[in-house]
N, C-alpha and C. Protein backbone atom coordinates (compact mmCIF):
# COMPACT_ATOMS: atom_id res chain seq x y z
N UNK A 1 -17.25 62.44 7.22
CA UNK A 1 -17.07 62.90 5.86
C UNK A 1 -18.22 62.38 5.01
N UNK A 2 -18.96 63.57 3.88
CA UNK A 2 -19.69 62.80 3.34
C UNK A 2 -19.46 62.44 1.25
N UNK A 3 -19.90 61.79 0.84
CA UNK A 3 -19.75 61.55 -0.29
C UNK A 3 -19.36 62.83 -0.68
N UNK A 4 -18.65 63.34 -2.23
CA UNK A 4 -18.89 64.34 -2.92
C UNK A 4 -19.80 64.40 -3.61
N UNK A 5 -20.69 65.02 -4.22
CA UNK A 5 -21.37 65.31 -4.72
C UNK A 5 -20.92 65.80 -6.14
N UNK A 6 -21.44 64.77 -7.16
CA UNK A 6 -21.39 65.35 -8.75
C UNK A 6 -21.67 66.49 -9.12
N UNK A 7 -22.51 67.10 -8.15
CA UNK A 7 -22.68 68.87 -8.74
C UNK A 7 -21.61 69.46 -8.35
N UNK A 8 -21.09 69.43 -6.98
CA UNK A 8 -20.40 70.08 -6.75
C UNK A 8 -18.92 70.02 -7.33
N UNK A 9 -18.33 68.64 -8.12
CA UNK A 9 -17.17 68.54 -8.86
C UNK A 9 -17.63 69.07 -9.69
N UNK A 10 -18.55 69.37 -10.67
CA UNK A 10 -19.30 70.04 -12.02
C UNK A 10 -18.77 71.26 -12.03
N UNK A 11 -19.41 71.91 -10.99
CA UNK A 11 -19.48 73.18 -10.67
C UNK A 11 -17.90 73.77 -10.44
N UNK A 12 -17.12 72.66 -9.87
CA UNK A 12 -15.75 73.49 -9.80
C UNK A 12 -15.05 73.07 -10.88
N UNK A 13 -15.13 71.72 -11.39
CA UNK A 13 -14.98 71.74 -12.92
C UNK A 13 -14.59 72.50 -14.26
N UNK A 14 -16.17 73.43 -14.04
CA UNK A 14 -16.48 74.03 -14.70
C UNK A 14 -15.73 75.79 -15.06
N UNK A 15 -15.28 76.09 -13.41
CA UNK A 15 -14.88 77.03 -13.14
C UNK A 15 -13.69 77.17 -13.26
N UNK A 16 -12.42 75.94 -12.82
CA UNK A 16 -11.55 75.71 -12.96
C UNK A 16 -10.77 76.43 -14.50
N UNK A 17 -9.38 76.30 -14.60
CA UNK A 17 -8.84 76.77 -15.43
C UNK A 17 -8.88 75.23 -16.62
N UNK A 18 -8.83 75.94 -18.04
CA UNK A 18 -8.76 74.08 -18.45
C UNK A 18 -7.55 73.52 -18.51
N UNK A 19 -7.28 72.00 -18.27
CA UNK A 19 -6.87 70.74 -17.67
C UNK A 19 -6.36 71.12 -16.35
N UNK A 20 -7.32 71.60 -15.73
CA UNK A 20 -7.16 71.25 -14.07
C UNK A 20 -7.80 69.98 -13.76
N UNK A 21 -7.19 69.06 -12.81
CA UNK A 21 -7.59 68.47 -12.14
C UNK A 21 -7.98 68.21 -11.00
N UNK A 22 -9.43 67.58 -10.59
CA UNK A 22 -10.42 67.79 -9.34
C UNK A 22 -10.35 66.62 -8.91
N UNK A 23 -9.53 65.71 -7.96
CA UNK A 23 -10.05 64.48 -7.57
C UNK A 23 -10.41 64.39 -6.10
N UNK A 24 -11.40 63.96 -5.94
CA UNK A 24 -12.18 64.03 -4.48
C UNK A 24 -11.21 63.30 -3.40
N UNK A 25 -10.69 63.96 -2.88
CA UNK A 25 -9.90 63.21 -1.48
C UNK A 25 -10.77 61.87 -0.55
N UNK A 26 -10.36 60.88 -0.50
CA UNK A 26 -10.92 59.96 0.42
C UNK A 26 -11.04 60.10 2.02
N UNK A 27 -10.32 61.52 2.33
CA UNK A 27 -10.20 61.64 3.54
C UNK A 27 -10.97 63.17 3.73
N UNK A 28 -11.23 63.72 4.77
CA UNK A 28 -11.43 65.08 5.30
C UNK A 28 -10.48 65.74 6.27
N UNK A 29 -11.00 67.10 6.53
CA UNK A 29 -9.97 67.61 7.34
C UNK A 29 -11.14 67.68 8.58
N UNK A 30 -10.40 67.70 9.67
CA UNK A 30 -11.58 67.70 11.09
C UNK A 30 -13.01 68.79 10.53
N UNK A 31 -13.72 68.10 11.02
CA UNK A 31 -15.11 69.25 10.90
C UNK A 31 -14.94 69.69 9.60
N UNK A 32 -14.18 68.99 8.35
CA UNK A 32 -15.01 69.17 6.89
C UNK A 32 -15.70 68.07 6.37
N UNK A 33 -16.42 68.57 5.70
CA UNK A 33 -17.40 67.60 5.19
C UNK A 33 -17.08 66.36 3.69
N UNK A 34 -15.98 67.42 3.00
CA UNK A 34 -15.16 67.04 1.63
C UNK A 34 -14.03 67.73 1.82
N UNK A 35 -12.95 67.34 1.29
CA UNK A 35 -11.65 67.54 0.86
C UNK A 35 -11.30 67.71 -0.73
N UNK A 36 -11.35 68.86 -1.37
CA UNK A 36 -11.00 69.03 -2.83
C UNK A 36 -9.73 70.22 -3.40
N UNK A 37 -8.71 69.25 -3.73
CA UNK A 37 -7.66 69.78 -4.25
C UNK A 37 -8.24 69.95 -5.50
N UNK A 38 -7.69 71.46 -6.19
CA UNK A 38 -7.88 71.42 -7.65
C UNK A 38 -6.34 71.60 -8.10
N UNK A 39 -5.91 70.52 -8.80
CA UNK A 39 -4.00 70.77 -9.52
C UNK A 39 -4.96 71.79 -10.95
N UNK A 40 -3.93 72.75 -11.18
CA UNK A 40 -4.02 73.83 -11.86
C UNK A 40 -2.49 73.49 -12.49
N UNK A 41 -2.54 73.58 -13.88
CA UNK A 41 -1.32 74.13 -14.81
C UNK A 41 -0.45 75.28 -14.15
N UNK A 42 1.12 75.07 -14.21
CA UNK A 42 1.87 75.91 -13.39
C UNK A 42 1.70 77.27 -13.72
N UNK A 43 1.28 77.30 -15.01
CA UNK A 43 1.60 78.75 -15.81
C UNK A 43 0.21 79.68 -15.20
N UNK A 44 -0.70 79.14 -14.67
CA UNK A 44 -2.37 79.60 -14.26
C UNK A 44 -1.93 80.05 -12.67
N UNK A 45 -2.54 80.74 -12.55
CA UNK A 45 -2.41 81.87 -11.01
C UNK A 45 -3.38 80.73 -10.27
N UNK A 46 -2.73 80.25 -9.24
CA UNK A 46 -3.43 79.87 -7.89
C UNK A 46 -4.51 80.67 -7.13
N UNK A 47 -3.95 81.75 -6.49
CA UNK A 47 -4.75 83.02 -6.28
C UNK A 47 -5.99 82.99 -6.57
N UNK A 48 -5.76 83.39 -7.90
CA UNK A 48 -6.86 83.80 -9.04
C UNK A 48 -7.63 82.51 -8.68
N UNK A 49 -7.55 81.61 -9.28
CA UNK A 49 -8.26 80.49 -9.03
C UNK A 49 -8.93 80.10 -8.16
N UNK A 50 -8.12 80.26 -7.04
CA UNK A 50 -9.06 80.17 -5.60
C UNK A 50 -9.93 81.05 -5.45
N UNK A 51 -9.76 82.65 -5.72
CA UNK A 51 -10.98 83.37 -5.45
C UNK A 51 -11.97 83.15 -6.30
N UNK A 52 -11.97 82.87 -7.85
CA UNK A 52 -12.57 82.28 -8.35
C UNK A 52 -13.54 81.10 -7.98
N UNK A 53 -13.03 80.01 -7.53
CA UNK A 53 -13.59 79.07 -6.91
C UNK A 53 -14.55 79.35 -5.33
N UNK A 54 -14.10 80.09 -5.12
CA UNK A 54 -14.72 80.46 -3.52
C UNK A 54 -15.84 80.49 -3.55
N UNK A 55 -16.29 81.39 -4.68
CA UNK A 55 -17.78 81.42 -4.66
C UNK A 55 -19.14 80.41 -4.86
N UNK A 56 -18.27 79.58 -5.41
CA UNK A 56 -18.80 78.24 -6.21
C UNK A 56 -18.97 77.32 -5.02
N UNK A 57 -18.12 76.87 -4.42
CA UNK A 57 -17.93 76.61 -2.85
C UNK A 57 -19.07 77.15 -2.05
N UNK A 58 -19.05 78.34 -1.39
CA UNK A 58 -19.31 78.54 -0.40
C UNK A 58 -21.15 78.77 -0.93
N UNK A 59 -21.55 78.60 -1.94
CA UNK A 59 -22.57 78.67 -2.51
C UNK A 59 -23.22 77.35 -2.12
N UNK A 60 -22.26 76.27 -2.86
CA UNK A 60 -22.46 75.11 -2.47
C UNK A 60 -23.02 74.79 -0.75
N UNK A 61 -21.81 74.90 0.00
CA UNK A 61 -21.93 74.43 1.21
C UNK A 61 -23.23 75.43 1.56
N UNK A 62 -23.76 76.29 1.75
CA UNK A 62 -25.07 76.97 2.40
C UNK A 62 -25.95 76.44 2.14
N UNK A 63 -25.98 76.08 0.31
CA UNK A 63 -27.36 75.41 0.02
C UNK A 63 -27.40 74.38 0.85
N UNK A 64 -26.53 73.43 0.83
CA UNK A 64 -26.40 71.99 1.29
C UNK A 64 -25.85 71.47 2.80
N UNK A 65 -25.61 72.77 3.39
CA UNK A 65 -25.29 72.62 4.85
C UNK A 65 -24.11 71.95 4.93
N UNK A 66 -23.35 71.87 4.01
CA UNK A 66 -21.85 71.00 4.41
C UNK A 66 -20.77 72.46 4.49
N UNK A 67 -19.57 71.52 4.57
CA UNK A 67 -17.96 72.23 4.88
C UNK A 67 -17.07 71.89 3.97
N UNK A 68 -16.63 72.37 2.96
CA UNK A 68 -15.93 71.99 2.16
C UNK A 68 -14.57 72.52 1.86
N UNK A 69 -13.42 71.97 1.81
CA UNK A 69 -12.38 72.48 1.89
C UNK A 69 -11.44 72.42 0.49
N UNK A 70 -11.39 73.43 -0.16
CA UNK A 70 -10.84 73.56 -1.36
C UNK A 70 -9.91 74.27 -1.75
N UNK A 71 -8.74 73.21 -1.63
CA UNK A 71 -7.51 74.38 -2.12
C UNK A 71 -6.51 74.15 -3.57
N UNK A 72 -6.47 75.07 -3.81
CA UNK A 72 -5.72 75.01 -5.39
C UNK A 72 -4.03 74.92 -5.28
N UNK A 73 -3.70 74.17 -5.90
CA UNK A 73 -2.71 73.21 -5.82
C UNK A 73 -1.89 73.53 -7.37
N UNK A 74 -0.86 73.97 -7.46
CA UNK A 74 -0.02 73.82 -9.04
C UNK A 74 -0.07 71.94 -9.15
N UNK A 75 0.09 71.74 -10.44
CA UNK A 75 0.34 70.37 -10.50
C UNK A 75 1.62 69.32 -10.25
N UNK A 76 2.73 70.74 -10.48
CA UNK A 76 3.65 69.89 -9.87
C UNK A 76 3.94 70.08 -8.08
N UNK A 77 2.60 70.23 -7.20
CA UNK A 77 2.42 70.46 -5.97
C UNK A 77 1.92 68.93 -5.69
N UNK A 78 1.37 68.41 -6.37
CA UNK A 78 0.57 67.13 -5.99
C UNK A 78 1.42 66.54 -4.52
N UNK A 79 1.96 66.22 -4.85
CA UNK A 79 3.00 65.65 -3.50
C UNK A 79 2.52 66.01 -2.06
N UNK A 80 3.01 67.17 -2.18
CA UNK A 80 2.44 67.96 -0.70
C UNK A 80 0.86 68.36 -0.34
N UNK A 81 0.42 67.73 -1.97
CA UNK A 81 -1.10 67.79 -1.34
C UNK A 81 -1.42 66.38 -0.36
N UNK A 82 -0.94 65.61 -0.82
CA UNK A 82 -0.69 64.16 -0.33
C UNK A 82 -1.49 63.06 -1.46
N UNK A 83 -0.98 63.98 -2.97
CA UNK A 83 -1.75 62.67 -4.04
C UNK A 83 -0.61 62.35 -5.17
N UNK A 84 -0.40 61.05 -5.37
CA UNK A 84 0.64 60.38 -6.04
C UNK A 84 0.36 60.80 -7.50
């Protein structure tokens, strides 16, 4: 696993719905490089969000040769993302 990268929280940050929260997982999933849950407000489409985000992502990882795994999460999902 490697560090996250400040651009790349920026960048999904940025894209995100507002008060989503982005906190970089300490762990990875096999053969990813980062782990990033984004918690999204219940009332905001997941969906939406993720395709939204995809691009931002997969932009990322080509420039930079990594694997990044990003999934959008309601906030009262935290749990089953595995964050307290």
């Amino acid at each position: 696993m490697k560090p996250v990268s400040q651009e790349l929280l920026a960048r999904i940050a940025e894209m995100a719905p507002p008060g989503s929260e982005v906190p970089p997982m300490d762990w990875a999933y096999e053969d990813a490089d980062h782990n990033l849950p984004v918690f999204i407000e219940d009332r905001e489409d997941a969906r939406r969000t993720e395709w939204r985000l995809l691009d931002v992502v997969s932009h990322y990882d080509e420039a930079h040769g990594t694997f990044t795994v990003c999934v959008v999460w309601h906030k009262r999902e935290k749990a089953l993302a595995g964050v307290r």
